[in-house]
C-alpha atoms as a PDB file:
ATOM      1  CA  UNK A   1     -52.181 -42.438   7.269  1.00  0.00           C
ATOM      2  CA  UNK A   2     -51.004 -39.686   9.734  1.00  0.00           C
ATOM      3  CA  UNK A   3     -47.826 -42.622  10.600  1.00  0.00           C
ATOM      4  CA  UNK A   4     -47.324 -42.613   6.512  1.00  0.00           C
ATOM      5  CA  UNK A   5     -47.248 -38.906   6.279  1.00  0.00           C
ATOM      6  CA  UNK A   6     -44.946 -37.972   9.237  1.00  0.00           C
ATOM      7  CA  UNK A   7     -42.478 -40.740   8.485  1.00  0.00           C
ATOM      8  CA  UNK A   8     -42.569 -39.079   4.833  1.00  0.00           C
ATOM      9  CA  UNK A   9     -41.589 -36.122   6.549  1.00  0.00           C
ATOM     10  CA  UNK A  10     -39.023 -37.701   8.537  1.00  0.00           C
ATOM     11  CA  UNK A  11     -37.370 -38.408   5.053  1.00  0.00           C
ATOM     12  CA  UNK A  12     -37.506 -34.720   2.882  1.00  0.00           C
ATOM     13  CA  UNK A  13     -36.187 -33.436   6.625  1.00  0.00           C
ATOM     14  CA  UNK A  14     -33.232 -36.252   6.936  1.00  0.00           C
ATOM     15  CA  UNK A  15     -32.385 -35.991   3.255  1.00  0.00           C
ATOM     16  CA  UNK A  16     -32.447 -31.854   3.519  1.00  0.00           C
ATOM     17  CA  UNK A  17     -30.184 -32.365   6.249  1.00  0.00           C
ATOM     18  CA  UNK A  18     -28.004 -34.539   4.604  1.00  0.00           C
ATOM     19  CA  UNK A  19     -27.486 -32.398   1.358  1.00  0.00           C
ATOM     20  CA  UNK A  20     -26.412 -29.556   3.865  1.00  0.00           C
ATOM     21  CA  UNK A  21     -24.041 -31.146   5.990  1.00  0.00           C
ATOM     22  CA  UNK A  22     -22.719 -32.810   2.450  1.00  0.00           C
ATOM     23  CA  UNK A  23     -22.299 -28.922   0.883  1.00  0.00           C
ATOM     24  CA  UNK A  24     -21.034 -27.947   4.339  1.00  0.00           C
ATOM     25  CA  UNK A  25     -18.439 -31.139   4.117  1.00  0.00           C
ATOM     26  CA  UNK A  26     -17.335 -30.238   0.363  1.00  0.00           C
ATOM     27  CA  UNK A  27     -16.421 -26.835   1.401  1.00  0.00           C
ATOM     28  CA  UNK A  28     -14.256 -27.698   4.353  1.00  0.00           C
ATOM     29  CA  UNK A  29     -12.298 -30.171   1.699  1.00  0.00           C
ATOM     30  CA  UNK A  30     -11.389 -27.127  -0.550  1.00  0.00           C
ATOM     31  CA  UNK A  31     -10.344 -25.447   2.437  1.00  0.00           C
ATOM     32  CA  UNK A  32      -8.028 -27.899   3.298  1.00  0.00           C
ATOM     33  CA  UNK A  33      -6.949 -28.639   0.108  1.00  0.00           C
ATOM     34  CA  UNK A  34      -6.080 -25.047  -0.302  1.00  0.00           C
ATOM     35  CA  UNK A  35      -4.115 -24.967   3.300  1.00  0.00           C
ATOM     36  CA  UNK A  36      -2.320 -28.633   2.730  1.00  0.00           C
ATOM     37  CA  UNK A  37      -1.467 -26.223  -0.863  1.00  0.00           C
ATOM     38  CA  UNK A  38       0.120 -22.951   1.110  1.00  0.00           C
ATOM     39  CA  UNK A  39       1.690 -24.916   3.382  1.00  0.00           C
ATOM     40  CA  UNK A  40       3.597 -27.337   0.630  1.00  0.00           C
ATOM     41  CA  UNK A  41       4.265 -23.613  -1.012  1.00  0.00           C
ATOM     42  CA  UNK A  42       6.004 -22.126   1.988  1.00  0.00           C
ATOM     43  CA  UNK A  43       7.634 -25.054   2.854  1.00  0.00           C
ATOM     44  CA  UNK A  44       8.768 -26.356  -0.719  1.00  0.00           C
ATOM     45  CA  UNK A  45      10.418 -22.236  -0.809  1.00  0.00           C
ATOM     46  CA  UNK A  46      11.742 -22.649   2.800  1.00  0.00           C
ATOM     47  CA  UNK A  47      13.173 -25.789   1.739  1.00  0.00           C
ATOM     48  CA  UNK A  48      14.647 -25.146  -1.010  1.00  0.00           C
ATOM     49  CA  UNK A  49      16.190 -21.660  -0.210  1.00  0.00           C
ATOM     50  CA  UNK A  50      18.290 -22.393   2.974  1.00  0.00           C
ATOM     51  CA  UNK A  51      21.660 -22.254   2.169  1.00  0.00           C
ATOM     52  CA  UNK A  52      23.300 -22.607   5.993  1.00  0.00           C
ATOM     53  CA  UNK A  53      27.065 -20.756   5.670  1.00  0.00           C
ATOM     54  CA  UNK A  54      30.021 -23.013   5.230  1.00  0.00           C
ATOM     55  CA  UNK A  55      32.407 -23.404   8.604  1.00  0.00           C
ATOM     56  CA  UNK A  56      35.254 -20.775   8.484  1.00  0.00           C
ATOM     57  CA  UNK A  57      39.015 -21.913   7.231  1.00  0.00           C
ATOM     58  CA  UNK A  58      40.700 -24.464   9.443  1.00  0.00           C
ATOM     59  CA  UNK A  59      38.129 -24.150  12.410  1.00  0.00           C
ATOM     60  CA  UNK A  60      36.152 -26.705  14.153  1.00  0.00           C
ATOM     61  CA  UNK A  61      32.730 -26.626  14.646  1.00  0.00           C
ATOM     62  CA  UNK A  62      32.473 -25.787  18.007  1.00  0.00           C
ATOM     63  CA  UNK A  63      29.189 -23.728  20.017  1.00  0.00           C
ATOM     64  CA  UNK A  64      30.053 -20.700  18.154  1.00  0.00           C
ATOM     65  CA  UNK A  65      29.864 -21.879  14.889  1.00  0.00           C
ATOM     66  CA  UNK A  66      26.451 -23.655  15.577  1.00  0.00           C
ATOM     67  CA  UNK A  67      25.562 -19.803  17.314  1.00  0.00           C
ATOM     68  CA  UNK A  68      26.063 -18.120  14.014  1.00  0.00           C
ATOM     69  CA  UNK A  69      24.246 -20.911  11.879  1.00  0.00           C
ATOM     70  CA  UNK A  70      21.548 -20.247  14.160  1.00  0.00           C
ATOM     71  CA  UNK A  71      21.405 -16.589  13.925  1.00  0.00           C
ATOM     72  CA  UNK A  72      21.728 -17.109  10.330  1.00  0.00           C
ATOM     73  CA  UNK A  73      18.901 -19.223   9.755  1.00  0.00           C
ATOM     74  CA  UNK A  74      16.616 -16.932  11.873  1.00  0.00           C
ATOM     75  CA  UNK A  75      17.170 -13.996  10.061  1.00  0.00           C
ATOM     76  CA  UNK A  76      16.599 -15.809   6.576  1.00  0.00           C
ATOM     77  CA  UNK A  77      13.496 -17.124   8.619  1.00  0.00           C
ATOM     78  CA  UNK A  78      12.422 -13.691   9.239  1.00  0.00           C
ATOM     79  CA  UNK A  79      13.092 -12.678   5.579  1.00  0.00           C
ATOM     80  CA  UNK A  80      10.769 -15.379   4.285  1.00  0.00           C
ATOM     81  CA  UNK A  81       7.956 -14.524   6.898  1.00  0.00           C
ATOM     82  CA  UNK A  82       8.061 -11.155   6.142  1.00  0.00           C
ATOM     83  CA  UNK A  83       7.583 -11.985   1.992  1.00  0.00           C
ATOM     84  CA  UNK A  84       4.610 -14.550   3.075  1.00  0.00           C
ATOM     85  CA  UNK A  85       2.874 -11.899   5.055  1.00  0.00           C
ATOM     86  CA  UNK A  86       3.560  -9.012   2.291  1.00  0.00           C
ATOM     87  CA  UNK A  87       2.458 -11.981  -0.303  1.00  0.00           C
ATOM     88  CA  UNK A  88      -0.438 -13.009   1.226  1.00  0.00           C
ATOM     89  CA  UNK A  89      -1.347  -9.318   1.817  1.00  0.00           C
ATOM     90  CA  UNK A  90      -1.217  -8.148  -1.510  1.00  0.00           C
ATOM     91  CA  UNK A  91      -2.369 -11.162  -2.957  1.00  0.00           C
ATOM     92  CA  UNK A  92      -5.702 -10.058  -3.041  1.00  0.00           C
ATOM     93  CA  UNK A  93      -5.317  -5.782  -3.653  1.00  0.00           C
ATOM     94  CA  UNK A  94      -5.630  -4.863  -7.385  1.00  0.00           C
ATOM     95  CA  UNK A  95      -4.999  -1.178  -6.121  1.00  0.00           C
ATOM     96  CA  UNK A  96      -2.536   0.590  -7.566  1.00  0.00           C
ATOM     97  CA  UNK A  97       0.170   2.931  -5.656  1.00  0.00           C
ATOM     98  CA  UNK A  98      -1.778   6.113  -6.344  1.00  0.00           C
ATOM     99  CA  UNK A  99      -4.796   4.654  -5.239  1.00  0.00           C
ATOM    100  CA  UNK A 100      -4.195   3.889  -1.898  1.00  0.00           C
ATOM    101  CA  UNK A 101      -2.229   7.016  -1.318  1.00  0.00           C
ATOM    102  CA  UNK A 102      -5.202   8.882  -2.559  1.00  0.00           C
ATOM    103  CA  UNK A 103      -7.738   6.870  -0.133  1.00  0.00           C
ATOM    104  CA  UNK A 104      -5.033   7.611   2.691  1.00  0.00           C
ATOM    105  CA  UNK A 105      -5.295  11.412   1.956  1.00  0.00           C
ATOM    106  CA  UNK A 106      -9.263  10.937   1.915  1.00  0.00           C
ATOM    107  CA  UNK A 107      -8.630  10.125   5.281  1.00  0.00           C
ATOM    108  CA  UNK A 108      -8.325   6.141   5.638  1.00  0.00           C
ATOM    109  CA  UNK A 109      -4.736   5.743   7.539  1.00  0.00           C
ATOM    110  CA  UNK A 110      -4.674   1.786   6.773  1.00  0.00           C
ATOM    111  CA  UNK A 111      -6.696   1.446   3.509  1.00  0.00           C
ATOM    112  CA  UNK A 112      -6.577  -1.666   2.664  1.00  0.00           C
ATOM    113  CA  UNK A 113      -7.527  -3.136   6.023  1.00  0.00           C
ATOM    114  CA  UNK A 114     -10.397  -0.228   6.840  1.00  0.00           C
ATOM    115  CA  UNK A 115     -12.082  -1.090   3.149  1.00  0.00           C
ATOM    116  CA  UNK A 116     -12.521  -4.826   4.558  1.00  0.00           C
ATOM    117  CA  UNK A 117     -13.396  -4.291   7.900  1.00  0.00           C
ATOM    118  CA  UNK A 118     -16.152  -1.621   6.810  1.00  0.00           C
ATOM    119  CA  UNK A 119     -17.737  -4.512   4.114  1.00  0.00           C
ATOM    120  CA  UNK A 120     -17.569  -6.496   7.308  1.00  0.00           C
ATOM    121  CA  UNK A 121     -19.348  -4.469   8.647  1.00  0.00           C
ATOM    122  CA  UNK A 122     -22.388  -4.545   6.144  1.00  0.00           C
ATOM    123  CA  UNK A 123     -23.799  -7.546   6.241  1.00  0.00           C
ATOM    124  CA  UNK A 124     -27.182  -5.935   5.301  1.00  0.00           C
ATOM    125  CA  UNK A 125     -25.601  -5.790   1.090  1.00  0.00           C
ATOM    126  CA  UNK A 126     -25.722  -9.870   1.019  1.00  0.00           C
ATOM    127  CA  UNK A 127     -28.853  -9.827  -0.989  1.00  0.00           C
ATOM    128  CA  UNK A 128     -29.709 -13.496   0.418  1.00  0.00           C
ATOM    129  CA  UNK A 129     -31.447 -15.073   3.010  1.00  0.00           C
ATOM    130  CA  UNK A 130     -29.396 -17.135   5.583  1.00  0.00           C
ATOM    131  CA  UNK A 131     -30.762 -20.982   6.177  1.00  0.00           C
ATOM    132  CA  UNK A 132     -30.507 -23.475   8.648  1.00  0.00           C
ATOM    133  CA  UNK A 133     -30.083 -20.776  11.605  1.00  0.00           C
ATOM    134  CA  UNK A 134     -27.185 -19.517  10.017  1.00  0.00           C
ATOM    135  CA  UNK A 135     -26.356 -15.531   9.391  1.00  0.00           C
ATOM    136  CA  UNK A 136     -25.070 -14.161   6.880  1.00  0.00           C
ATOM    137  CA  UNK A 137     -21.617 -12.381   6.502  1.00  0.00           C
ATOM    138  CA  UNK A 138     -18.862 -11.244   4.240  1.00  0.00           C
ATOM    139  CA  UNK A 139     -15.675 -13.929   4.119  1.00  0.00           C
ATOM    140  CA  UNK A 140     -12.829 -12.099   5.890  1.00  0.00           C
ATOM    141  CA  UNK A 141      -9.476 -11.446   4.806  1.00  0.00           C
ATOM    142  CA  UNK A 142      -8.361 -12.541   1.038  1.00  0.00           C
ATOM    143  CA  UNK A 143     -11.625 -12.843   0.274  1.00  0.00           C
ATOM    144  CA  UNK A 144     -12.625  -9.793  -0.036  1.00  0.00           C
ATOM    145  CA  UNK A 145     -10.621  -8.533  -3.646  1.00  0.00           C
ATOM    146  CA  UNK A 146     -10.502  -4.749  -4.000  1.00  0.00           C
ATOM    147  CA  UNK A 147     -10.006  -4.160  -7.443  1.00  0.00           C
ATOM    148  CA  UNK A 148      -9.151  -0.666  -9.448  1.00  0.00           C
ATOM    149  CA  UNK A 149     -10.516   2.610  -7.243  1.00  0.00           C
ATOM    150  CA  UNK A 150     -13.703   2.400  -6.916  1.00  0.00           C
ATOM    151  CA  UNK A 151     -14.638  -1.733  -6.979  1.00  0.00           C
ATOM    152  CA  UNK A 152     -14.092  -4.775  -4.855  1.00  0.00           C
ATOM    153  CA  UNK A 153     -15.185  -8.159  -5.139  1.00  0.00           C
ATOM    154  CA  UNK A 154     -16.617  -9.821  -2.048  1.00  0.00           C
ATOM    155  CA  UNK A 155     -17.488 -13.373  -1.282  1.00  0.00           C
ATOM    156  CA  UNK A 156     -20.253 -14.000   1.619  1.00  0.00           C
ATOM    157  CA  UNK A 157     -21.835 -17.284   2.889  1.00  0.00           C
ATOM    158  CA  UNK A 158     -23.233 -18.390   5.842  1.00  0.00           C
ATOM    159  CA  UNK A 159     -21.818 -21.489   6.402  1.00  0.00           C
ATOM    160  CA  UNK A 160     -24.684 -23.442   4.110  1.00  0.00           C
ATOM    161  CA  UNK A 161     -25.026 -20.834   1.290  1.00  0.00           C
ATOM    162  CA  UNK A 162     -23.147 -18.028   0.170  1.00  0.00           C
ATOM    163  CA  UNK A 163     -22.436 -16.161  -3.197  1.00  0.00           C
ATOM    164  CA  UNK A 164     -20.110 -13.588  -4.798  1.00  0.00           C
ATOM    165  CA  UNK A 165     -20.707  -9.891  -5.208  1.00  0.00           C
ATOM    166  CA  UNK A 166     -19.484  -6.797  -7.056  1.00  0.00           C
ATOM    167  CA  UNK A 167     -19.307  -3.859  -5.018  1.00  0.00           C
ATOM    168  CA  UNK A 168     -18.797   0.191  -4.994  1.00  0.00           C
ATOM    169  CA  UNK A 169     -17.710   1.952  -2.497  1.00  0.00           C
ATOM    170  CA  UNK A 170     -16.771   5.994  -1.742  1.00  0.00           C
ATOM    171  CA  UNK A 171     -15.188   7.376   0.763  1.00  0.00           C
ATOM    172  CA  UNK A 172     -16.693  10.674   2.607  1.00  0.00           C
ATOM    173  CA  UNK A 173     -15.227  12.951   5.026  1.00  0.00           C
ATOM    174  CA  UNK A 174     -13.045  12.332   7.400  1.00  0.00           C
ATOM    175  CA  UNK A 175     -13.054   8.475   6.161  1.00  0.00           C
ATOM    176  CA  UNK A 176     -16.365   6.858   6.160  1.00  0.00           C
ATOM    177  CA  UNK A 177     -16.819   4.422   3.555  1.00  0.00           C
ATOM    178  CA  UNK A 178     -20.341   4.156   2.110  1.00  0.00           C
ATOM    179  CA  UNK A 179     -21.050   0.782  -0.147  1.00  0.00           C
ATOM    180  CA  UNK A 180     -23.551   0.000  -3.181  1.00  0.00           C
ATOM    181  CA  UNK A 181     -24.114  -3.374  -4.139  1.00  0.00           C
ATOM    182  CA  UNK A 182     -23.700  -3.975  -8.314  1.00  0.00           C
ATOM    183  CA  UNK A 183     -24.295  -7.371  -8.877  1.00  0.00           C
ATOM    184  CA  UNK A 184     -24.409 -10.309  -7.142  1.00  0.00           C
ATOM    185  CA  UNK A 185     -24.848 -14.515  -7.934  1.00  0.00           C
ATOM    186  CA  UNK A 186     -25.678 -17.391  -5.736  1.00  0.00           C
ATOM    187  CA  UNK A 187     -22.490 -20.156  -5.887  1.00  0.00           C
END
């Protein structure tokens, strides 16, 4: 009876187990999926943008030439990294111009980056309960949306659950942000 019951165990533990690391699994495919995607993207622009400069009149193409297609391609390079990073910045800000020049005179000098890193920084909103040793915490970066003045929308997990929230946040002198949590939903 007590071999019955602790094998029986054995089996709601192993499955548990087994639906977790299968949730865990299914999340690390979307990530990937959604890298392989922003890669193809940068690389599909990269590759179809580069337009190397034709060799001058009546010249061969000697050290120099190869010297200034080099140069060339770096600085279009540098263009296109510069658009990913201001893409990939903005890609997730819903704040208009006025907005973050207001929060900058309310005494946040990098908005954008200060509103994330203070959510970050309040783990103690995520309304659940962290399982399988894991703790709880807002995803960085992207994932945090700040919408029109005074909203942003948040994703948190901790690595076996997580959830979305909608969040409200003021700024007090000289730049503290304070946070209230408005809703919130288990993925």
């Amino acid at each position: 009876m007590k071999a019955g019951r602790l094998l029986s165990t054995l089996v709601w533990v192993s499955l548990a187990l087994a639906i977790a690391m299968a949730v865990q699994w299914q999340r690390a495919e979307r990530r990937r999926t959604q890298a392989i995607e922003w890669t193809r993207f940068v690389l599909d622009s990269l590759g179809t943008s580069v337009r190397l400069p034709a060799p001058p009149e009546g010249t061969v193409r000697d050290s120099i030439y190869w010297q200034w297609v080099a140069t060339t391609a770096q600085i279009q390079s540098r263009q296109w990294q510069s658009a990913v990073r201001h893409w990939a910045t903005n890609h997730s800000i819903l704040l208009e111009r006025h907005e973050v020049e207001q929060l900058r005179k309310e005494g946040l000098a990098d908005p954008v980056r200060q509103l994330r890193e203070s959510l970050e920084g309040h783990p103690e909103l995520i309304p659940e309960r962290p399982v399988l040793g894991g703790t709880m915490r807002f995803a960085p970066g992207e994932q945090v949306v700040l919408l029109n003045r005074p909203y942003a929308f948040a994703r948190y997990d901790d690595g076996h659950v997580g959830g979305v929230m909608l969040l409200e946040y003021a700024v007090q002198p000289p730049g503290t942000v304070t946070w209230k949590r408005l809703w919130s939903t288990q993925e």
